[in-house]
PDB file of N, CA and C in Angstrom:
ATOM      1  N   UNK A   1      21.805  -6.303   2.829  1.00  0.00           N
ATOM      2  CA  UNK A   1      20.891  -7.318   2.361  1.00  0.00           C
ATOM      3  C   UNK A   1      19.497  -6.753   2.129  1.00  0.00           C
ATOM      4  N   UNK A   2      19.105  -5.836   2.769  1.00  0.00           N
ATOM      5  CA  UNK A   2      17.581  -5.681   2.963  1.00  0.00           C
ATOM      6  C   UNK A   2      17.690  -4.276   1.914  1.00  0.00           C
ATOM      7  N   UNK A   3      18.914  -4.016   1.510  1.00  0.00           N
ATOM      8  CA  UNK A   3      18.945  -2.865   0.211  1.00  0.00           C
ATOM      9  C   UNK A   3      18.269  -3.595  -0.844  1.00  0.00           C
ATOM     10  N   UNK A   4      18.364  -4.854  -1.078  1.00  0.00           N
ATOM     11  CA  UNK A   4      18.429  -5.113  -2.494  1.00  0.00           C
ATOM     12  C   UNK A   4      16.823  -5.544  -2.495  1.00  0.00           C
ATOM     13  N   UNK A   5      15.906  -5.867  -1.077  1.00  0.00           N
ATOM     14  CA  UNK A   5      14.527  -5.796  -0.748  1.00  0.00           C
ATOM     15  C   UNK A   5      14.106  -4.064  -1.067  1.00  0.00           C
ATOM     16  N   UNK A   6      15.007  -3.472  -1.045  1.00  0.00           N
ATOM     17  CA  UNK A   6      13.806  -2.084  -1.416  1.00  0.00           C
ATOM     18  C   UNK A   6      14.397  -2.059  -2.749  1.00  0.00           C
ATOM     19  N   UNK A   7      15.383  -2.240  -3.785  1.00  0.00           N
ATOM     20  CA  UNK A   7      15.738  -1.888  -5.102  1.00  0.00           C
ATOM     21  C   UNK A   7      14.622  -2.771  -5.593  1.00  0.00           C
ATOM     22  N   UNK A   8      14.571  -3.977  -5.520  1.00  0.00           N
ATOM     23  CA  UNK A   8      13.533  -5.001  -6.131  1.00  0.00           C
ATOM     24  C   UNK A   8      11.861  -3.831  -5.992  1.00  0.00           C
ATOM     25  N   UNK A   9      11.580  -3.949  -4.756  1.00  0.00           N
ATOM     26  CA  UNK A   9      10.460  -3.174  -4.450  1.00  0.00           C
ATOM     27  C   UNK A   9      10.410  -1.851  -5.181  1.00  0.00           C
ATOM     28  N   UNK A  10      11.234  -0.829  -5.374  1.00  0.00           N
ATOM     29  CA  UNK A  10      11.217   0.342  -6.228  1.00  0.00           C
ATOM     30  C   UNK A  10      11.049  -0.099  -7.990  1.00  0.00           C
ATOM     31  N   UNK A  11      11.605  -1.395  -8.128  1.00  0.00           N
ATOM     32  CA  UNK A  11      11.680  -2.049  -9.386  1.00  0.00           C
ATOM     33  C   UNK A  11      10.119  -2.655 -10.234  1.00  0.00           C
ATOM     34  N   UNK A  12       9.394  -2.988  -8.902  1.00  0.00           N
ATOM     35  CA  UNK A  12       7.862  -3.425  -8.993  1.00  0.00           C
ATOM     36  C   UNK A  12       6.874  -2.499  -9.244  1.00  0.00           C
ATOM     37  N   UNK A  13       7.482  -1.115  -8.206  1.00  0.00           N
ATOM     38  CA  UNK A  13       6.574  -0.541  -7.888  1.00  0.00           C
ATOM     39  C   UNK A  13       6.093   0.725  -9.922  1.00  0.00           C
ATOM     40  N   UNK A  14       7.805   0.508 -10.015  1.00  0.00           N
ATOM     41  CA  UNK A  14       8.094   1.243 -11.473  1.00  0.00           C
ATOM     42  C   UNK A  14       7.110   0.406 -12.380  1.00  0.00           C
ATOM     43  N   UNK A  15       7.373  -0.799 -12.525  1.00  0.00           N
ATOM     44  CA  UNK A  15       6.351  -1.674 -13.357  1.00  0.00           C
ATOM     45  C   UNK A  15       5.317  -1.611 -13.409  1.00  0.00           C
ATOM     46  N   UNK A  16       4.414  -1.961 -11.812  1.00  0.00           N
ATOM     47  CA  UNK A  16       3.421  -0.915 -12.039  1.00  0.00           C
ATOM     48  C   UNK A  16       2.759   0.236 -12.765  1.00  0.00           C
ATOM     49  N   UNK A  17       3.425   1.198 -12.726  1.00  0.00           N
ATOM     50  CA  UNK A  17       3.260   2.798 -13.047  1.00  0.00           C
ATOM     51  C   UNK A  17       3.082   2.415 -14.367  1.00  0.00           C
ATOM     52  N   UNK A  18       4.430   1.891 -15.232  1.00  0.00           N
ATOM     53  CA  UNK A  18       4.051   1.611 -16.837  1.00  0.00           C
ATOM     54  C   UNK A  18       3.100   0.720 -17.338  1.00  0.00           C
ATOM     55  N   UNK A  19       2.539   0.229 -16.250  1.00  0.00           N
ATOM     56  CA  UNK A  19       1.720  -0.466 -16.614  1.00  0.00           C
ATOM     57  C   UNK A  19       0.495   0.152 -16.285  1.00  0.00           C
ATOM     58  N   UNK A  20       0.109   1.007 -15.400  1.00  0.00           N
ATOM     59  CA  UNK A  20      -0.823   2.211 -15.485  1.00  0.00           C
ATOM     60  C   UNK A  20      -0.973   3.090 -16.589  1.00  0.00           C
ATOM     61  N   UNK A  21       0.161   3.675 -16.855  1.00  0.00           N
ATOM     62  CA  UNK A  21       0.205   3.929 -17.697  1.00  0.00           C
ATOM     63  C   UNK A  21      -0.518   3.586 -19.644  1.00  0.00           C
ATOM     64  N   UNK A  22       0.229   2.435 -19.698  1.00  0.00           N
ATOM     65  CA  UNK A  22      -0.070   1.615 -20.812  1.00  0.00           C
ATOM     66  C   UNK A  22      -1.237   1.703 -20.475  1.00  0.00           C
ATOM     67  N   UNK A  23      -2.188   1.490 -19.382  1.00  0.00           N
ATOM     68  CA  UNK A  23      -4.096   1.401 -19.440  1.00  0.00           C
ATOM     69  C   UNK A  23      -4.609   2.261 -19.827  1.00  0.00           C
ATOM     70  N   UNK A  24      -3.638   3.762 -19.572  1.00  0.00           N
ATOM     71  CA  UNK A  24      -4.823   4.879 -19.375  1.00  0.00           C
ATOM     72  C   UNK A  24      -4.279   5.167 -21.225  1.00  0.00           C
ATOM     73  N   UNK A  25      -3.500   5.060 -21.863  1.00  0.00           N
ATOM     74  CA  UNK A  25      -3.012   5.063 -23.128  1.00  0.00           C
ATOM     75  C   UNK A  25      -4.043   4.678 -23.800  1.00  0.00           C
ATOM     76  N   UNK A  26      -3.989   3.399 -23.746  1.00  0.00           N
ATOM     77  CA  UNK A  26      -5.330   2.213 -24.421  1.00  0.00           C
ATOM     78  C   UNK A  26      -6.798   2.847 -24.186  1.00  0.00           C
ATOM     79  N   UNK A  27      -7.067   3.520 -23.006  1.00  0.00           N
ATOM     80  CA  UNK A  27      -8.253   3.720 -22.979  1.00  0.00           C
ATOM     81  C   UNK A  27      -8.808   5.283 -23.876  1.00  0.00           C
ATOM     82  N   UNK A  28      -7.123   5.689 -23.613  1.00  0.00           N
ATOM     83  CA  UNK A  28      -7.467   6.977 -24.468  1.00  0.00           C
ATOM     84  C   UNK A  28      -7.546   6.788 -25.884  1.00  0.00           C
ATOM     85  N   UNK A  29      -6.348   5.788 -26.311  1.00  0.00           N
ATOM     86  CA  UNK A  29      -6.463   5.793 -27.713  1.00  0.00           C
ATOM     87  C   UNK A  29      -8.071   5.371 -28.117  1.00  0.00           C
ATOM     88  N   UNK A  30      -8.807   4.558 -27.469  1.00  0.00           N
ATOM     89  CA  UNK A  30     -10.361   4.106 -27.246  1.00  0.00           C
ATOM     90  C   UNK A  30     -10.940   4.891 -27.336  1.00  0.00           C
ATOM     91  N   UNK A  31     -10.986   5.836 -26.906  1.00  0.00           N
ATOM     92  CA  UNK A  31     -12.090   7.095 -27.000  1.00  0.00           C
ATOM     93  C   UNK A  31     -11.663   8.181 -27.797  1.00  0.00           C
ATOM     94  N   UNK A  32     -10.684   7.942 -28.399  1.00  0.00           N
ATOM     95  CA  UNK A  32     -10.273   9.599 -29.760  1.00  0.00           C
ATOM     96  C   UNK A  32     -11.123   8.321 -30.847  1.00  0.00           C
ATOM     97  N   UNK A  33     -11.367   7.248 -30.999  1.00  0.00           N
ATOM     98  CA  UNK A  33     -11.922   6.559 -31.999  1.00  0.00           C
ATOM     99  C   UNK A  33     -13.190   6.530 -32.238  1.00  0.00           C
ATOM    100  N   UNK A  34     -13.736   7.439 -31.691  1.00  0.00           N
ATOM    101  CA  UNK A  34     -14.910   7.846 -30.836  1.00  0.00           C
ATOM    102  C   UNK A  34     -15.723   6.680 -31.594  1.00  0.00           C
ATOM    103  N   UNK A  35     -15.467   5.233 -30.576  1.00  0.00           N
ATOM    104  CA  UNK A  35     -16.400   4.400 -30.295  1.00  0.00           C
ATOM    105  C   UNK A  35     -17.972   4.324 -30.423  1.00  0.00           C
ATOM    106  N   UNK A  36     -18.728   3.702 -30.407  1.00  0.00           N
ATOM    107  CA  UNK A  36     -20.122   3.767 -30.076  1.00  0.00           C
ATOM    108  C   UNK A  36     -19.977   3.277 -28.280  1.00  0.00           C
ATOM    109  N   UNK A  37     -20.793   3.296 -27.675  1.00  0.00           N
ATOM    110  CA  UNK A  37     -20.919   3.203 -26.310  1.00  0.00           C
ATOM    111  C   UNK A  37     -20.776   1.780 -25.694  1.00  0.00           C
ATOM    112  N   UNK A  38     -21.132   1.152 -26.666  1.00  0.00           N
ATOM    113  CA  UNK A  38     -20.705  -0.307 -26.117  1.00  0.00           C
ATOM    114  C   UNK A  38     -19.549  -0.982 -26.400  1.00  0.00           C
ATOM    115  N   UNK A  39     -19.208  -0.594 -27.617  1.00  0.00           N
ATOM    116  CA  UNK A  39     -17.327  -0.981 -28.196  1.00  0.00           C
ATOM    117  C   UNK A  39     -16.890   0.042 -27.378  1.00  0.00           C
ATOM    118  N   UNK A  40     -16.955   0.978 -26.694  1.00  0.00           N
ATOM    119  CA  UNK A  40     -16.182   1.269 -25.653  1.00  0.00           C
ATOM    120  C   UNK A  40     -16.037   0.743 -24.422  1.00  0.00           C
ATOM    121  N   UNK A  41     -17.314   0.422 -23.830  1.00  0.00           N
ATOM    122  CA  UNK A  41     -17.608  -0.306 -22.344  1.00  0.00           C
ATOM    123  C   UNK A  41     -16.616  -1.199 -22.685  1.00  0.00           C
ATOM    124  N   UNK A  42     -16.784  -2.003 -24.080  1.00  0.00           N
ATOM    125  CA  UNK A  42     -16.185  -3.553 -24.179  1.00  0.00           C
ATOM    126  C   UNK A  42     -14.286  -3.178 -24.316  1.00  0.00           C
ATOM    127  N   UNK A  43     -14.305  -2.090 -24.670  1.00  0.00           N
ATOM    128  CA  UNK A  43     -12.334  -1.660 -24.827  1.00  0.00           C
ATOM    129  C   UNK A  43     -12.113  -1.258 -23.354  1.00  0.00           C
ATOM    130  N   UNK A  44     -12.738  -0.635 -22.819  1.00  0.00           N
ATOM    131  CA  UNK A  44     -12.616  -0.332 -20.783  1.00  0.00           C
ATOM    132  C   UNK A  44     -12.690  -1.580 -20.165  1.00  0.00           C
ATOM    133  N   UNK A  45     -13.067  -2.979 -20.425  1.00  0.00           N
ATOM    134  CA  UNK A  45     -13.603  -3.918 -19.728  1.00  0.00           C
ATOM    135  C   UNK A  45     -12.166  -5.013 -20.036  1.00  0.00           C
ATOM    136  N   UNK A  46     -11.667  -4.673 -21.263  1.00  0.00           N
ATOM    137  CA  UNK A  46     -10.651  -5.160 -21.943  1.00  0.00           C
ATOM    138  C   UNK A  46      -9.471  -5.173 -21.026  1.00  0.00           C
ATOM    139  N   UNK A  47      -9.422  -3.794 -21.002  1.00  0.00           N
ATOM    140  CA  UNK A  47      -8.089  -2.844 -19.788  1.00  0.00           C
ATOM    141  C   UNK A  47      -8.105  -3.145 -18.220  1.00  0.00           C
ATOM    142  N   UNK A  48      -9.430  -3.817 -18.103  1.00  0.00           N
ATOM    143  CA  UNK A  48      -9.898  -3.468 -16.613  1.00  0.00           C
ATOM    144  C   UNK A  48      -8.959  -4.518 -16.108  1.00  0.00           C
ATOM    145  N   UNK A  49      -8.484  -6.091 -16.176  1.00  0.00           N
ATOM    146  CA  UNK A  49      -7.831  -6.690 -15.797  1.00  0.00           C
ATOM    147  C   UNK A  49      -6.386  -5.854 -15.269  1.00  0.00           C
ATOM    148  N   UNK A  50      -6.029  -5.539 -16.922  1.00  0.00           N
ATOM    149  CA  UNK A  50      -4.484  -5.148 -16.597  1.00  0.00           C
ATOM    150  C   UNK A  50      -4.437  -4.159 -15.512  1.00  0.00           C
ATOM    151  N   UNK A  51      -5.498  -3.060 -15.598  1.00  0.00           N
ATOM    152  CA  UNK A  51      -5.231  -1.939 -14.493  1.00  0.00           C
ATOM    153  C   UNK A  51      -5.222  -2.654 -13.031  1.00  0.00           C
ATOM    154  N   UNK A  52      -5.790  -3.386 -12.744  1.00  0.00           N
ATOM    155  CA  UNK A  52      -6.323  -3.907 -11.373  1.00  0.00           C
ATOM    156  C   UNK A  52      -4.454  -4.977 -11.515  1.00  0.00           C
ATOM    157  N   UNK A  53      -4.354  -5.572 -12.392  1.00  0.00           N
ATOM    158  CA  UNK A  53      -2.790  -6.208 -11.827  1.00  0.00           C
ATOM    159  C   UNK A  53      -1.662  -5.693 -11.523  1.00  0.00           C
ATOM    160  N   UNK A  54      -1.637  -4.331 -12.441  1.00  0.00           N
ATOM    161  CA  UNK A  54      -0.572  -2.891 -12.204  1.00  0.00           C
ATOM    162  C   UNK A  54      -0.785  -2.533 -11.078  1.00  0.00           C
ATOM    163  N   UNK A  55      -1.944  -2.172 -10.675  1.00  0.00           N
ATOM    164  CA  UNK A  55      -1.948  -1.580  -9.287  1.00  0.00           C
ATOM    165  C   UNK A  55      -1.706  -2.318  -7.754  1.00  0.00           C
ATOM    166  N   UNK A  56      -1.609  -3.747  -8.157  1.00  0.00           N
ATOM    167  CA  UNK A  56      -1.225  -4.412  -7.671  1.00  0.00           C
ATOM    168  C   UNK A  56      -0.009  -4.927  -7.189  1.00  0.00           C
ATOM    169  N   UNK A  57       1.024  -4.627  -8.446  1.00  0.00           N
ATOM    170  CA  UNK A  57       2.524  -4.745  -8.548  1.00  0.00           C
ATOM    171  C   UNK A  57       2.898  -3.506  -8.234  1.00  0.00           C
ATOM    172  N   UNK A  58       2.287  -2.700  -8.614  1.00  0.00           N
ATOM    173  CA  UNK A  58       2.717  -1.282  -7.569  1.00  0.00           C
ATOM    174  C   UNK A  58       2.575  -1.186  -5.715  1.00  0.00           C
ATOM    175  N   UNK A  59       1.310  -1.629  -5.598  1.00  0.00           N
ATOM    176  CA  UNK A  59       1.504  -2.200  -4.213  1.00  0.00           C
ATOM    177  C   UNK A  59       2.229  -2.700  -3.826  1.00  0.00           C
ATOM    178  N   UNK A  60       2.402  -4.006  -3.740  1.00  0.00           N
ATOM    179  CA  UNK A  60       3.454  -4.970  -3.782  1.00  0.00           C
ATOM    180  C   UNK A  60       4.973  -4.494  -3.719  1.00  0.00           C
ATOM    181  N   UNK A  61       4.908  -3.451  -4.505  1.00  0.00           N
ATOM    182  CA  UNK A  61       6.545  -2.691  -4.551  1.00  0.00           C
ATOM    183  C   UNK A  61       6.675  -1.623  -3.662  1.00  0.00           C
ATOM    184  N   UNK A  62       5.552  -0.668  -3.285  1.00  0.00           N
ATOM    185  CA  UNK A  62       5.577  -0.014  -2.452  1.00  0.00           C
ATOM    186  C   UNK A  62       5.861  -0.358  -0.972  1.00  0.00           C
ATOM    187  N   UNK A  63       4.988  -1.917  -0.632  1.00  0.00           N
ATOM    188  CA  UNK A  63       5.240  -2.594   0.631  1.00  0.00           C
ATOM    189  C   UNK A  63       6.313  -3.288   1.001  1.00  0.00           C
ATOM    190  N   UNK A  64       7.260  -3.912  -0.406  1.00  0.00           N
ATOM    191  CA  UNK A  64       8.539  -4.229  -0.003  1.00  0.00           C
ATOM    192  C   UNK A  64       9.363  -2.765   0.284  1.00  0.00           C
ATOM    193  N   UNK A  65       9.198  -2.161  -0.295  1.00  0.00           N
ATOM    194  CA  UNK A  65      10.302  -0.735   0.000  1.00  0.00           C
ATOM    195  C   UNK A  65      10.104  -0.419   1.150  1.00  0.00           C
ATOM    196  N   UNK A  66       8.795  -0.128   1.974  1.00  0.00           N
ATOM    197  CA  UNK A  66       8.627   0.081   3.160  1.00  0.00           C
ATOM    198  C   UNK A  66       9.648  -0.843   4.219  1.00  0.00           C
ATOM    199  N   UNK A  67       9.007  -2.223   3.737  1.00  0.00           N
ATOM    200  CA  UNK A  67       9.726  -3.638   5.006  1.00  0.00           C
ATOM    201  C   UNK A  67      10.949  -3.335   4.529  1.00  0.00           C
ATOM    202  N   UNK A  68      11.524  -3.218   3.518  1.00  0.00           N
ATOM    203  CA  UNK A  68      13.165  -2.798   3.379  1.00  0.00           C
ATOM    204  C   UNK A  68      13.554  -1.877   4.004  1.00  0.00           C
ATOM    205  N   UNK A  69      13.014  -0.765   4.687  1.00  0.00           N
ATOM    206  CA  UNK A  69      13.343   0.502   5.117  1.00  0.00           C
ATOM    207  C   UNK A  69      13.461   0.157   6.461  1.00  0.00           C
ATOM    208  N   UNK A  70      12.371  -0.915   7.252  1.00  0.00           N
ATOM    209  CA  UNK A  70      11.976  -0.855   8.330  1.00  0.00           C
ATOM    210  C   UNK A  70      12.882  -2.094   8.900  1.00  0.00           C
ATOM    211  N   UNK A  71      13.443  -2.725   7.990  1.00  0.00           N
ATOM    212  CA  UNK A  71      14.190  -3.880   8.623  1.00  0.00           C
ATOM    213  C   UNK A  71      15.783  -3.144   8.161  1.00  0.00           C
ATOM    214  N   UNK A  72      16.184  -2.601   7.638  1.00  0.00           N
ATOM    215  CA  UNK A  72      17.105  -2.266   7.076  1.00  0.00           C
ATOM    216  C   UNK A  72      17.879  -1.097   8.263  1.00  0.00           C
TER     217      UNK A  72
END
């Protein structure tokens, strides 16, 4: 039972990552466009949500895998 608490959790924690991912993408494709300084702040400020919710669902997945390990 507590397997399918760490597959879920390894499953979050993956989502995460692509979703890190996808930020640091966006921010790069942002700066080869070589922006002026404030249409950049404003394309980083854009991203800033998503990064902060990825890293979140990566948490989140990391801490179920743990309690899956530890109850398991």
């Amino acid at each position: 039972m507590f397997d399918a608490l760490v597959f879920v959790g390894a499953g979050l924690s993956l989502l995460g990552l692509l979703g890190l991912v996808w930020c640091i993408l966006r921010v790069t494709a942002a700066k080869r466009k070589k922006l002026s300084d404030e249409e950049l702040r404003a394309a980083v400020q854009a991203v800033l949500p998503y990064n902060l919710g990825a890293l979140l669902l990566s948490v989140l997945g990391l801490m179920l895998v743990v309690v899956g390990i530890f109850l398991g």
